[in-house]
N, C-alpha and C. Protein backbone atom coordinates (compact mmCIF):
# COMPACT_ATOMS: atom_id res chain seq x y z
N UNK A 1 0.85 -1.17 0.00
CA UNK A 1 0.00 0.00 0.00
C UNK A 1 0.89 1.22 0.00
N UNK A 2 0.67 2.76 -0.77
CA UNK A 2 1.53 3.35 -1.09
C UNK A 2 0.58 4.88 -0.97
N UNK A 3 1.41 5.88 -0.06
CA UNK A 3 0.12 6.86 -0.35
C UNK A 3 1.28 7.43 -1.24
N UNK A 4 0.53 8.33 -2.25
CA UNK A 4 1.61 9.98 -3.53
C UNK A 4 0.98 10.80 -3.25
N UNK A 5 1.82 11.89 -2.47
CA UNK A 5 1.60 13.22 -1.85
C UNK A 5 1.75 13.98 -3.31
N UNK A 6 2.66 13.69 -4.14
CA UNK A 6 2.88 14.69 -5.12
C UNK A 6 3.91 15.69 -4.54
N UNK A 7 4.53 15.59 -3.51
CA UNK A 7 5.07 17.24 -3.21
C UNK A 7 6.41 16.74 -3.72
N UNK A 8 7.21 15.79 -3.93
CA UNK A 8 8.33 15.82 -4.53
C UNK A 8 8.60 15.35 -5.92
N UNK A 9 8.83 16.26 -7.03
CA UNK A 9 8.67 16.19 -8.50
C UNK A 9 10.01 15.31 -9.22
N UNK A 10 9.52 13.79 -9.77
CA UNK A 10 10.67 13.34 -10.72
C UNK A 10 10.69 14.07 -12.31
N UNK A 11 11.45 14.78 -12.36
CA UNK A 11 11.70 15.30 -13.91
C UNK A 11 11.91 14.22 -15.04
N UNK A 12 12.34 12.95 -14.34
CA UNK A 12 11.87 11.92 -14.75
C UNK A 12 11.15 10.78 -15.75
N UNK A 13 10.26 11.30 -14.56
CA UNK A 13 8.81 11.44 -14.79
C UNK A 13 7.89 11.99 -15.32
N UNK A 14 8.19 13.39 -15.73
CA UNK A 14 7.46 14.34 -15.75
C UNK A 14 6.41 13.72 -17.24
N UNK A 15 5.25 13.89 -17.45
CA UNK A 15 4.53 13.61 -18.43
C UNK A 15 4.76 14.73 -20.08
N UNK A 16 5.13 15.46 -19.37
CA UNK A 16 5.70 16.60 -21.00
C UNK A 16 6.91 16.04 -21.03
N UNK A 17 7.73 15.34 -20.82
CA UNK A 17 9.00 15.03 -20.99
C UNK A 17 9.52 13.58 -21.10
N UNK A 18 8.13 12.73 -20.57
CA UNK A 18 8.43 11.58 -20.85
C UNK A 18 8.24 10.45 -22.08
N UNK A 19 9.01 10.30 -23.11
CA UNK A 19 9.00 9.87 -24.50
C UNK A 19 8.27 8.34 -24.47
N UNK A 20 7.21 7.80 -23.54
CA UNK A 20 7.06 6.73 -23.59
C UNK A 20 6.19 6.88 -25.13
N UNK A 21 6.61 6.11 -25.76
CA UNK A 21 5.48 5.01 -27.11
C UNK A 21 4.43 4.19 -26.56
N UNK A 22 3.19 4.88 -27.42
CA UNK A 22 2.32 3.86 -27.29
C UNK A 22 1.00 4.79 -26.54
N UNK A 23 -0.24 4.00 -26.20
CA UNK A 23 -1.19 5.02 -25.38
C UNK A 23 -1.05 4.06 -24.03
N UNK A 24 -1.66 5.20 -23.03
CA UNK A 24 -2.06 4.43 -21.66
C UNK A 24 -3.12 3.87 -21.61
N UNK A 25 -3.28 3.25 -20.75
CA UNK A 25 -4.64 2.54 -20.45
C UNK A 25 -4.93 2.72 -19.20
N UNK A 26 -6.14 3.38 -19.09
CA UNK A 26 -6.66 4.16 -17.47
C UNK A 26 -7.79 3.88 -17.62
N UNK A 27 -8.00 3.12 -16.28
CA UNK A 27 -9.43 2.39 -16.47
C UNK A 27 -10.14 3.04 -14.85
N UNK A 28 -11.91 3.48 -14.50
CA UNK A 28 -11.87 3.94 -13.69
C UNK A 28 -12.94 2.66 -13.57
N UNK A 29 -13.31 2.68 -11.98
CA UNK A 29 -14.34 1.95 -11.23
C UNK A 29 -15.13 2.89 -9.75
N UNK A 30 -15.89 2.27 -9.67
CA UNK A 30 -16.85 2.61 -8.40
C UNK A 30 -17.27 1.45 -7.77
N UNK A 31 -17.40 1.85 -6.70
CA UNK A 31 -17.71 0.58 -5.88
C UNK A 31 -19.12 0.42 -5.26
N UNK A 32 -19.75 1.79 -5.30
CA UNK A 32 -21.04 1.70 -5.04
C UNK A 32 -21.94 0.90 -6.20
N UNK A 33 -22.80 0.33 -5.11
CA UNK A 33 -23.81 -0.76 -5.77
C UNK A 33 -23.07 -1.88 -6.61
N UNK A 34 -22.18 -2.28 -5.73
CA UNK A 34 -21.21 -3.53 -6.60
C UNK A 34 -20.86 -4.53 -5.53
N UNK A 35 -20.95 -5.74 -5.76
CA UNK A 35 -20.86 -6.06 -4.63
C UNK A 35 -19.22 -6.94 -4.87
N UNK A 36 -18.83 -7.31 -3.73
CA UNK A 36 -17.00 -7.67 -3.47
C UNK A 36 -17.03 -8.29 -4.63
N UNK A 37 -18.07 -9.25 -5.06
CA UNK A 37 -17.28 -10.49 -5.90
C UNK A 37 -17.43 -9.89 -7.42
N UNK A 38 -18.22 -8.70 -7.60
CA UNK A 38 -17.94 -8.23 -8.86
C UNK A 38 -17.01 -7.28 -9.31
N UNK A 39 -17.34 -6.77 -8.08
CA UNK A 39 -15.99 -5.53 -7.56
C UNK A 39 -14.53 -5.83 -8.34
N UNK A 40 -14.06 -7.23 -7.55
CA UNK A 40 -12.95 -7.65 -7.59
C UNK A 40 -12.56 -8.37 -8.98
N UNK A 41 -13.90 -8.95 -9.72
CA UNK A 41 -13.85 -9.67 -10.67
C UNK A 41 -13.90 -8.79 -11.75
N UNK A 42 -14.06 -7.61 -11.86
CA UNK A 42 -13.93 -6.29 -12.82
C UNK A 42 -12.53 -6.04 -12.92
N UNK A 43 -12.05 -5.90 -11.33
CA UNK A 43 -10.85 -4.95 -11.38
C UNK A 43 -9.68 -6.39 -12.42
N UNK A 44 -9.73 -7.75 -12.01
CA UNK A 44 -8.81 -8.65 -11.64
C UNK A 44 -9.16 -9.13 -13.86
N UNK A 45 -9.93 -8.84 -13.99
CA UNK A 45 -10.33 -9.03 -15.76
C UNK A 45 -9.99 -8.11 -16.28
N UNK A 46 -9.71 -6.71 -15.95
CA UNK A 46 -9.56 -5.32 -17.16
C UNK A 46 -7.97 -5.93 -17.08
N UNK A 47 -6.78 -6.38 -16.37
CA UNK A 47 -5.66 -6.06 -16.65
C UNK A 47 -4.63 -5.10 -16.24
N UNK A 48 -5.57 -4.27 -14.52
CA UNK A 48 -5.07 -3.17 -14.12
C UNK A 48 -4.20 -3.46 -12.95
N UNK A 49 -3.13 -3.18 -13.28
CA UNK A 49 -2.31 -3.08 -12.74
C UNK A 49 -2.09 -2.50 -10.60
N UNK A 50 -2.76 -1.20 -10.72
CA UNK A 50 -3.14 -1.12 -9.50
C UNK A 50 -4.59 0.26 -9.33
N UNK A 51 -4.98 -0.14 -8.24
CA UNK A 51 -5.97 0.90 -8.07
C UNK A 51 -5.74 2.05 -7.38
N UNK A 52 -5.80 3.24 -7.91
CA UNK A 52 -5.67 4.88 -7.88
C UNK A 52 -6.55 5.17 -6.66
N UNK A 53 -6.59 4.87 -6.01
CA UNK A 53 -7.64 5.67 -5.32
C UNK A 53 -7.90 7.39 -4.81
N UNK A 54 -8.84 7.76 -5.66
CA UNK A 54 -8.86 9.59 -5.87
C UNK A 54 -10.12 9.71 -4.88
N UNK A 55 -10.13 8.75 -3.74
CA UNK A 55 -11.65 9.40 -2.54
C UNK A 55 -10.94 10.79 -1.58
N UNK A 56 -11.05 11.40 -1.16
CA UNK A 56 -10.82 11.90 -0.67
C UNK A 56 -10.57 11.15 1.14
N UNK A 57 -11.60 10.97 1.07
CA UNK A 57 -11.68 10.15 2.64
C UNK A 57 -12.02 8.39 2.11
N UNK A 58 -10.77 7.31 2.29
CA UNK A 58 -10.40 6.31 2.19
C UNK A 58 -10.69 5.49 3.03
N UNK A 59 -11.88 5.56 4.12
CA UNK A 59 -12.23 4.90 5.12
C UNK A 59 -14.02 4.81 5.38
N UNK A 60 -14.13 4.88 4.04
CA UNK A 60 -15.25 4.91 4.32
C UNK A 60 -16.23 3.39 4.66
N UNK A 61 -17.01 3.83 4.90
CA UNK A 61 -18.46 2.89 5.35
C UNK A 61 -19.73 2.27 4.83
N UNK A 62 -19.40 2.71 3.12
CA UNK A 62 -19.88 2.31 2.52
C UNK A 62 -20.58 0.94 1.96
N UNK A 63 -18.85 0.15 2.38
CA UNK A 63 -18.71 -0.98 1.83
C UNK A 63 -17.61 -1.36 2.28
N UNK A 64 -18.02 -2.26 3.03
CA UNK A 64 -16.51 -3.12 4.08
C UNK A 64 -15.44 -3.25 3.41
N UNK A 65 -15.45 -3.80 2.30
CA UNK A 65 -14.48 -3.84 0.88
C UNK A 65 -13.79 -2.83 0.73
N UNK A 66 -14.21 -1.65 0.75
CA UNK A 66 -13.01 -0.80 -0.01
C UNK A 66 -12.99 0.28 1.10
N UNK A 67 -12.57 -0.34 2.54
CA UNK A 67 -11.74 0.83 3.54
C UNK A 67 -10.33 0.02 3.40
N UNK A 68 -9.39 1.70 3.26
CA UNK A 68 -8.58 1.27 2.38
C UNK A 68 -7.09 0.13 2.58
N UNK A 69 -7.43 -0.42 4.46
CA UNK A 69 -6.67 -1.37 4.41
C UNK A 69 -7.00 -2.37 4.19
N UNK A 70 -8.37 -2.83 4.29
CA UNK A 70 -8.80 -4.09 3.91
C UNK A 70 -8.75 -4.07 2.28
N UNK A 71 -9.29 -3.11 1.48
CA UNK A 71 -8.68 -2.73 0.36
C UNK A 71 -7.46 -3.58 -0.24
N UNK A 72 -6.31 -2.62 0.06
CA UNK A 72 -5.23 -3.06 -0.07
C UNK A 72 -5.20 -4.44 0.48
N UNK A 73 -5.49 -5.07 0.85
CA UNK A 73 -5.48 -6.73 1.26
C UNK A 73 -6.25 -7.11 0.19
N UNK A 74 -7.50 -7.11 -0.13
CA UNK A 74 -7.97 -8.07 -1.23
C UNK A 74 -7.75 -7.67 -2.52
N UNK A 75 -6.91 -6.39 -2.61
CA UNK A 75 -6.50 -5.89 -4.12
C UNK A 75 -5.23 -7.19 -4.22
N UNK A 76 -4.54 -7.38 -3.19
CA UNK A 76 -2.90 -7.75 -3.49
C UNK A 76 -3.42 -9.39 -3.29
N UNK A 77 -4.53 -10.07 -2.74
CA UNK A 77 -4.53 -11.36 -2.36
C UNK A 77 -5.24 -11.76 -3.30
N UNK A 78 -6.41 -11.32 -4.05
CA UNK A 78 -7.43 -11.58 -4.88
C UNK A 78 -7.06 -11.28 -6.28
N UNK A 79 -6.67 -10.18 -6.54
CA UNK A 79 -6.26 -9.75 -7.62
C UNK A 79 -4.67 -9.69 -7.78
N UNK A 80 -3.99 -9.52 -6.47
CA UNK A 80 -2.35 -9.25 -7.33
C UNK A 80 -2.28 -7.84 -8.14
N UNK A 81 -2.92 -6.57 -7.25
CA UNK A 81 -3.15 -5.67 -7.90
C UNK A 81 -2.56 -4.72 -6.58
N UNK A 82 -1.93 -3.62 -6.94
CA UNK A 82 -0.88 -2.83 -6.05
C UNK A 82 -2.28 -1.74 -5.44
N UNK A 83 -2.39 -0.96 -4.45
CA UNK A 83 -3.24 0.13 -4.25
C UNK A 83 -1.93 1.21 -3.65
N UNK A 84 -2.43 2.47 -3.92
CA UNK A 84 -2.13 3.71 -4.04
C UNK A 84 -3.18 4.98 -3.80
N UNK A 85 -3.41 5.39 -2.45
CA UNK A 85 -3.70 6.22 -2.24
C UNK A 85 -3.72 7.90 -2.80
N UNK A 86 -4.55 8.51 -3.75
CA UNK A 86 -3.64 9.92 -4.18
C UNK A 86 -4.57 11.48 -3.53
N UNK A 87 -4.67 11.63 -2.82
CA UNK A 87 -5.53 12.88 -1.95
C UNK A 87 -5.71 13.76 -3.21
N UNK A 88 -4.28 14.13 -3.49
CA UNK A 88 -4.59 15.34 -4.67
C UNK A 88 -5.26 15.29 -5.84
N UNK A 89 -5.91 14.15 -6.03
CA UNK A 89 -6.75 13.64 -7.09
C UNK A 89 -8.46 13.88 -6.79
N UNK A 90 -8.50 14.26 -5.34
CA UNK A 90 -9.90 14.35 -4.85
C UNK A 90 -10.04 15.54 -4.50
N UNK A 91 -11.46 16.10 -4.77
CA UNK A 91 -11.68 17.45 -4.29
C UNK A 91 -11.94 17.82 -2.85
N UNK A 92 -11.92 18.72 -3.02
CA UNK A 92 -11.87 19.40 -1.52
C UNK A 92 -12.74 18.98 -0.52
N UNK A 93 -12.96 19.17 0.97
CA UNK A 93 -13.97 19.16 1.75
C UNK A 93 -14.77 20.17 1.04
N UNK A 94 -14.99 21.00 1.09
CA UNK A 94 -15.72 22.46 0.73
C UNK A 94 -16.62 22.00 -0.22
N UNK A 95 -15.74 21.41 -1.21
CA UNK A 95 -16.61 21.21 -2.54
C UNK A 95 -17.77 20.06 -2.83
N UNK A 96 -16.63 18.57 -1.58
CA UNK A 96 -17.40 17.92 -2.06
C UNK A 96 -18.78 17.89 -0.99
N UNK A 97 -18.57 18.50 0.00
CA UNK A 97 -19.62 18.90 1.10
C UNK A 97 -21.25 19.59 0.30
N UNK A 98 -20.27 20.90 -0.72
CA UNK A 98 -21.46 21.49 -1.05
C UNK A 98 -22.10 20.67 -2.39
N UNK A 99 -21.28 19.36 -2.90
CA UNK A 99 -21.68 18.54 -4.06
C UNK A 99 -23.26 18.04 -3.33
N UNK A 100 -22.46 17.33 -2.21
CA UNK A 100 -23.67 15.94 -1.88
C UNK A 100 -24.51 17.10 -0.90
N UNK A 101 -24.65 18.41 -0.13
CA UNK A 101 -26.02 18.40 0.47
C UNK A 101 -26.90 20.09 -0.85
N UNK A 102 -25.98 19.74 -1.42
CA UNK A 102 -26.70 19.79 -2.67
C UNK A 102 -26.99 21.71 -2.98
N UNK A 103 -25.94 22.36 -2.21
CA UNK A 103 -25.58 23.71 -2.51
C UNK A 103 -24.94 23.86 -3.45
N UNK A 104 -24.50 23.09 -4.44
CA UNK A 104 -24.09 23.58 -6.03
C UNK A 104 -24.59 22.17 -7.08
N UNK A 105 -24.58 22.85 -8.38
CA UNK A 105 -25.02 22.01 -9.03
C UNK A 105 -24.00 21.11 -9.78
N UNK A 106 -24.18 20.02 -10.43
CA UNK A 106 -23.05 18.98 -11.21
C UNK A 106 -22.55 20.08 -12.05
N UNK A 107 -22.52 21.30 -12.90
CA UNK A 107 -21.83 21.55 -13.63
C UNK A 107 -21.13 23.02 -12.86
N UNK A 108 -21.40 22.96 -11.54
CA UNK A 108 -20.55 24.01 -10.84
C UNK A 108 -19.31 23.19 -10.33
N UNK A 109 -20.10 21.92 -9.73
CA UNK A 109 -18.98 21.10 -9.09
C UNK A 109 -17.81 20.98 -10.18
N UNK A 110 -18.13 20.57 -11.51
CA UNK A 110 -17.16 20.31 -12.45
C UNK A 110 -16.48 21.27 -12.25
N UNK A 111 -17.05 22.63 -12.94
CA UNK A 111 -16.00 23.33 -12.98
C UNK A 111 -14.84 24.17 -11.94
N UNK A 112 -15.72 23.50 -10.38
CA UNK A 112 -14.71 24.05 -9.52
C UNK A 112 -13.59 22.41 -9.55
N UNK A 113 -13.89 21.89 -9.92
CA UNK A 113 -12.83 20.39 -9.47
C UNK A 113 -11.83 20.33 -10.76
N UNK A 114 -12.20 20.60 -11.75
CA UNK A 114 -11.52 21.11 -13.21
C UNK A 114 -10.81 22.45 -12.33
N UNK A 115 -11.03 23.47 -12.20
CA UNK A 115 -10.07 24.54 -11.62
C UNK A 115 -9.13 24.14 -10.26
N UNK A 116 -9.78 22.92 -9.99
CA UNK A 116 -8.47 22.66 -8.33
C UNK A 116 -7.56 21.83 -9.54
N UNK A 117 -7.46 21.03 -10.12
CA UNK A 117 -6.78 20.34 -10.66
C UNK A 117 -5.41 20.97 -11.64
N UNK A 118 -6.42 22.08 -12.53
CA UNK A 118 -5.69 22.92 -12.50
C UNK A 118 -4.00 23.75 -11.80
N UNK A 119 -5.39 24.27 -10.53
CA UNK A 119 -4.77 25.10 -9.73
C UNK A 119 -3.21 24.05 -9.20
N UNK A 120 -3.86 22.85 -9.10
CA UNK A 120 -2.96 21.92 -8.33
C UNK A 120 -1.88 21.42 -9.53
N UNK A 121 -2.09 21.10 -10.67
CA UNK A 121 -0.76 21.07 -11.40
C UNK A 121 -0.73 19.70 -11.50
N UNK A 122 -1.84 18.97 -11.31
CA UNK A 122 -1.42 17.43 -11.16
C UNK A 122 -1.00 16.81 -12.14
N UNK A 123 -0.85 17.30 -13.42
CA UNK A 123 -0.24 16.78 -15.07
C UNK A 123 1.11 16.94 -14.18
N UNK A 124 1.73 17.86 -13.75
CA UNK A 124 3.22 18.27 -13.53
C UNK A 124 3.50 17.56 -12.20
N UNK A 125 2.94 17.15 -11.14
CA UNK A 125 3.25 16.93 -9.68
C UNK A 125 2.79 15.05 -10.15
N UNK A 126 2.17 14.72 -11.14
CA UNK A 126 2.10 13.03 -11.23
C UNK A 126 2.37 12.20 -11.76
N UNK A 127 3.54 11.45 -11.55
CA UNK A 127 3.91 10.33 -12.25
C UNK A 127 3.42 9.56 -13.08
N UNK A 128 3.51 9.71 -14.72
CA UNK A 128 2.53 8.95 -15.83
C UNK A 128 2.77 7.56 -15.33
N UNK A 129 3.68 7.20 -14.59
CA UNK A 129 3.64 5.89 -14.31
C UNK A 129 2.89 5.10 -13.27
N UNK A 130 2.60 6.30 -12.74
CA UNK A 130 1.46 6.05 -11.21
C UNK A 130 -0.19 5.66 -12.09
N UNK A 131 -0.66 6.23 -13.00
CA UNK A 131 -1.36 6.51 -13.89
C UNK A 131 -1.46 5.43 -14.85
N UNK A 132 -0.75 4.84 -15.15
CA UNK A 132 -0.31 3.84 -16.58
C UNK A 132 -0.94 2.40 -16.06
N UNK A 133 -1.84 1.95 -16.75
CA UNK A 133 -2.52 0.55 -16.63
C UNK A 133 -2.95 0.62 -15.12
N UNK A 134 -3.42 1.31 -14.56
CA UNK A 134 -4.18 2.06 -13.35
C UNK A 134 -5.64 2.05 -13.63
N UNK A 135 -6.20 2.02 -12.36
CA UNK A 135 -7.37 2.32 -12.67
C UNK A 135 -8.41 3.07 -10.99
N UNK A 136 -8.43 4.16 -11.70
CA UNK A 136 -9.22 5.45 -10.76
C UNK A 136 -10.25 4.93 -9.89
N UNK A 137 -10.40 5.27 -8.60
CA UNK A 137 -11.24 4.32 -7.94
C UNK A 137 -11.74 5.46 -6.79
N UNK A 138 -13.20 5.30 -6.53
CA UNK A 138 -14.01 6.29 -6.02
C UNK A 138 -15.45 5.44 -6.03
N UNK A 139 -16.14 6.18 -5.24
CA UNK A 139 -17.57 5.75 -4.44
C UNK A 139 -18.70 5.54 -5.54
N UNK A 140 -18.95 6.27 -6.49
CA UNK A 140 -19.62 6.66 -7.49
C UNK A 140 -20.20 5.30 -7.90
N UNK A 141 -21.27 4.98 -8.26
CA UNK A 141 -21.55 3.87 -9.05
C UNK A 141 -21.22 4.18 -10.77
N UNK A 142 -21.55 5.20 -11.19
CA UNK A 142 -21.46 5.50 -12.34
C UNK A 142 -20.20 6.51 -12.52
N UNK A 143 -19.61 6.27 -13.87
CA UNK A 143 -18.90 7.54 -14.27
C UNK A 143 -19.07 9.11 -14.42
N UNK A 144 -20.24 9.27 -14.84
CA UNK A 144 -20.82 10.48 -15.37
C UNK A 144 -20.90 11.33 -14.72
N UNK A 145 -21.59 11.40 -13.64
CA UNK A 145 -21.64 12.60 -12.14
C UNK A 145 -20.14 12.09 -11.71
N UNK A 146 -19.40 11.39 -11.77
CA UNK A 146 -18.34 11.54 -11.04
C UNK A 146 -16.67 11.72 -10.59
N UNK A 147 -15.62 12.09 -10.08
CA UNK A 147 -14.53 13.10 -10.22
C UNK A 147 -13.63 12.51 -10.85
N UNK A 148 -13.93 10.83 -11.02
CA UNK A 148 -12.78 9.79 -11.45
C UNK A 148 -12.62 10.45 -12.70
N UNK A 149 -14.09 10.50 -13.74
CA UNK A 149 -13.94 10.70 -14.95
C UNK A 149 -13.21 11.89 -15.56
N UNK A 150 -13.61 13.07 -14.09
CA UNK A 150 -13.08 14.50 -14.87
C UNK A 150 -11.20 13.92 -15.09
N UNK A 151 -11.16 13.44 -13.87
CA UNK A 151 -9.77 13.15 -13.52
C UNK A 151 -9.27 12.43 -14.70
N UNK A 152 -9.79 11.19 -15.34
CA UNK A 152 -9.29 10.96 -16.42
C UNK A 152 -9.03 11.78 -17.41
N UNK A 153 -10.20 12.37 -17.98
CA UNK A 153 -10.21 13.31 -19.24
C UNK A 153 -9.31 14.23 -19.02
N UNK A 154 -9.01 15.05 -17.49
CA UNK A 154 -8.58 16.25 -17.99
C UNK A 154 -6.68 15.89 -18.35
N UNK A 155 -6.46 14.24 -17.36
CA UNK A 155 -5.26 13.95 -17.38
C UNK A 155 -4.41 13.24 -19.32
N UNK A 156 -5.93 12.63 -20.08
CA UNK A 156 -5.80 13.00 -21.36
C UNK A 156 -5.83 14.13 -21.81
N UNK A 157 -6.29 15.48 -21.27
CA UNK A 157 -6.30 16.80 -22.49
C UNK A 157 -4.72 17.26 -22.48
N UNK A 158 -4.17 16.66 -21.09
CA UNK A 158 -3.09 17.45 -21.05
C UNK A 158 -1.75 16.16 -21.31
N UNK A 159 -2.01 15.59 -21.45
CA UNK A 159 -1.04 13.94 -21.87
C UNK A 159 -0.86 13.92 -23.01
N UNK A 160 -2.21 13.63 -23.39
CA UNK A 160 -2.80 12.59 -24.95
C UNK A 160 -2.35 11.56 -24.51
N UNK A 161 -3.03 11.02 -25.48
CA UNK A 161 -2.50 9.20 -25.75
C UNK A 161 -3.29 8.26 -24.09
N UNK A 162 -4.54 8.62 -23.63
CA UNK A 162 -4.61 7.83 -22.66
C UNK A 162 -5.95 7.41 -22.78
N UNK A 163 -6.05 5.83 -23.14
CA UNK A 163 -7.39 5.07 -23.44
C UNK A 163 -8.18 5.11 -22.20
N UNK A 164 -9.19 5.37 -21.96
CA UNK A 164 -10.14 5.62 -20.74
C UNK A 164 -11.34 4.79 -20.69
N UNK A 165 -11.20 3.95 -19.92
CA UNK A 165 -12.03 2.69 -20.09
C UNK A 165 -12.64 2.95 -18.91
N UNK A 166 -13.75 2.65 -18.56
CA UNK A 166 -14.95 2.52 -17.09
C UNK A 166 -15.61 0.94 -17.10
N UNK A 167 -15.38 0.69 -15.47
CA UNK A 167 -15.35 -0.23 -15.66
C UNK A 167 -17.16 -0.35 -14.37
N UNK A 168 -18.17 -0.62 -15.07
CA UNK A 168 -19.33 -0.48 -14.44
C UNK A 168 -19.96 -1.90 -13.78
């Protein structure tokens, strides 16, 4: 189990600088309304390497399954799949507070979580390799309302080359 703060930059690494060939493959999931054995049988069939996790709060209660040490236990025993904690991938308290009791709307939320991402630099502060045959992982049952996807797309507008698969 591995948390990425992002605060120390491999030049490396860096995604404008790194000459890898070929596209990525970034696959996202949700765990709401899924239950362990499909959960696991999604993640352990796409081919992903490890799960991203962009929740903000990693302990949740949702689903016994994915608090994030038991997590990390049936990612690495079931699947043979690495987990990785990334905070800076999730929006704020503020935001996502005023998401769910419902003081802003889905296309305010976007565009304030599109401007933290921004603001935050995460093309420049994240390892394409943290990213690469990964797959984004958050509460959401669906993609559409939720931050995994912005997180994908906006990490293709500023990459290219990254196949974005959802895995429902």
């Amino acid at each position: 189990m591995a948390d990425y703060n992002g605060s120390a930059e491999n030049p490396n690494s860096n995604p404008a600088t790194n000459s890898e060939a070929g596209a990525v493959k970034l696959f996202t999931i949700g765990f709401t309304k899924k239950s362990a054995e499909h959960f696991f049988e999604a993640i352990a069939a796409s081919g992903a390497k490890r799960i991203v996790d962009v929740r903000l709060h990693n302990v949740s209660q949702l689903a016994g399954f994915a608090k994030k040490d038991d997590l990390a236990y049936f990612l690495k025993n079931i699947c043979d799949v690495e987990y990785v904690h990334l905070p800076m991938l999730a929006p704020t308290e503020r935001l996502l507070d005023d998401y769910r009791k419902r003081r802003c709307d889905w296309r305010r939320y976007e565009s304030e979580f599109l401007s933290l991402m921004k603001e935050r630099e995460i093309e420049r502060h994240l390892p394409r390799e943290v990213i690469a045959d990964g797959c984004l992982l958050c509460s959401e049952d669906q993609p559409h309302h939720c931050h995994r996807r912005l997180v994908a797309e906006y990490l293709n507008d500023k990459w290219g080359g990254i196949g974005i698969e959802h895995l429902v």
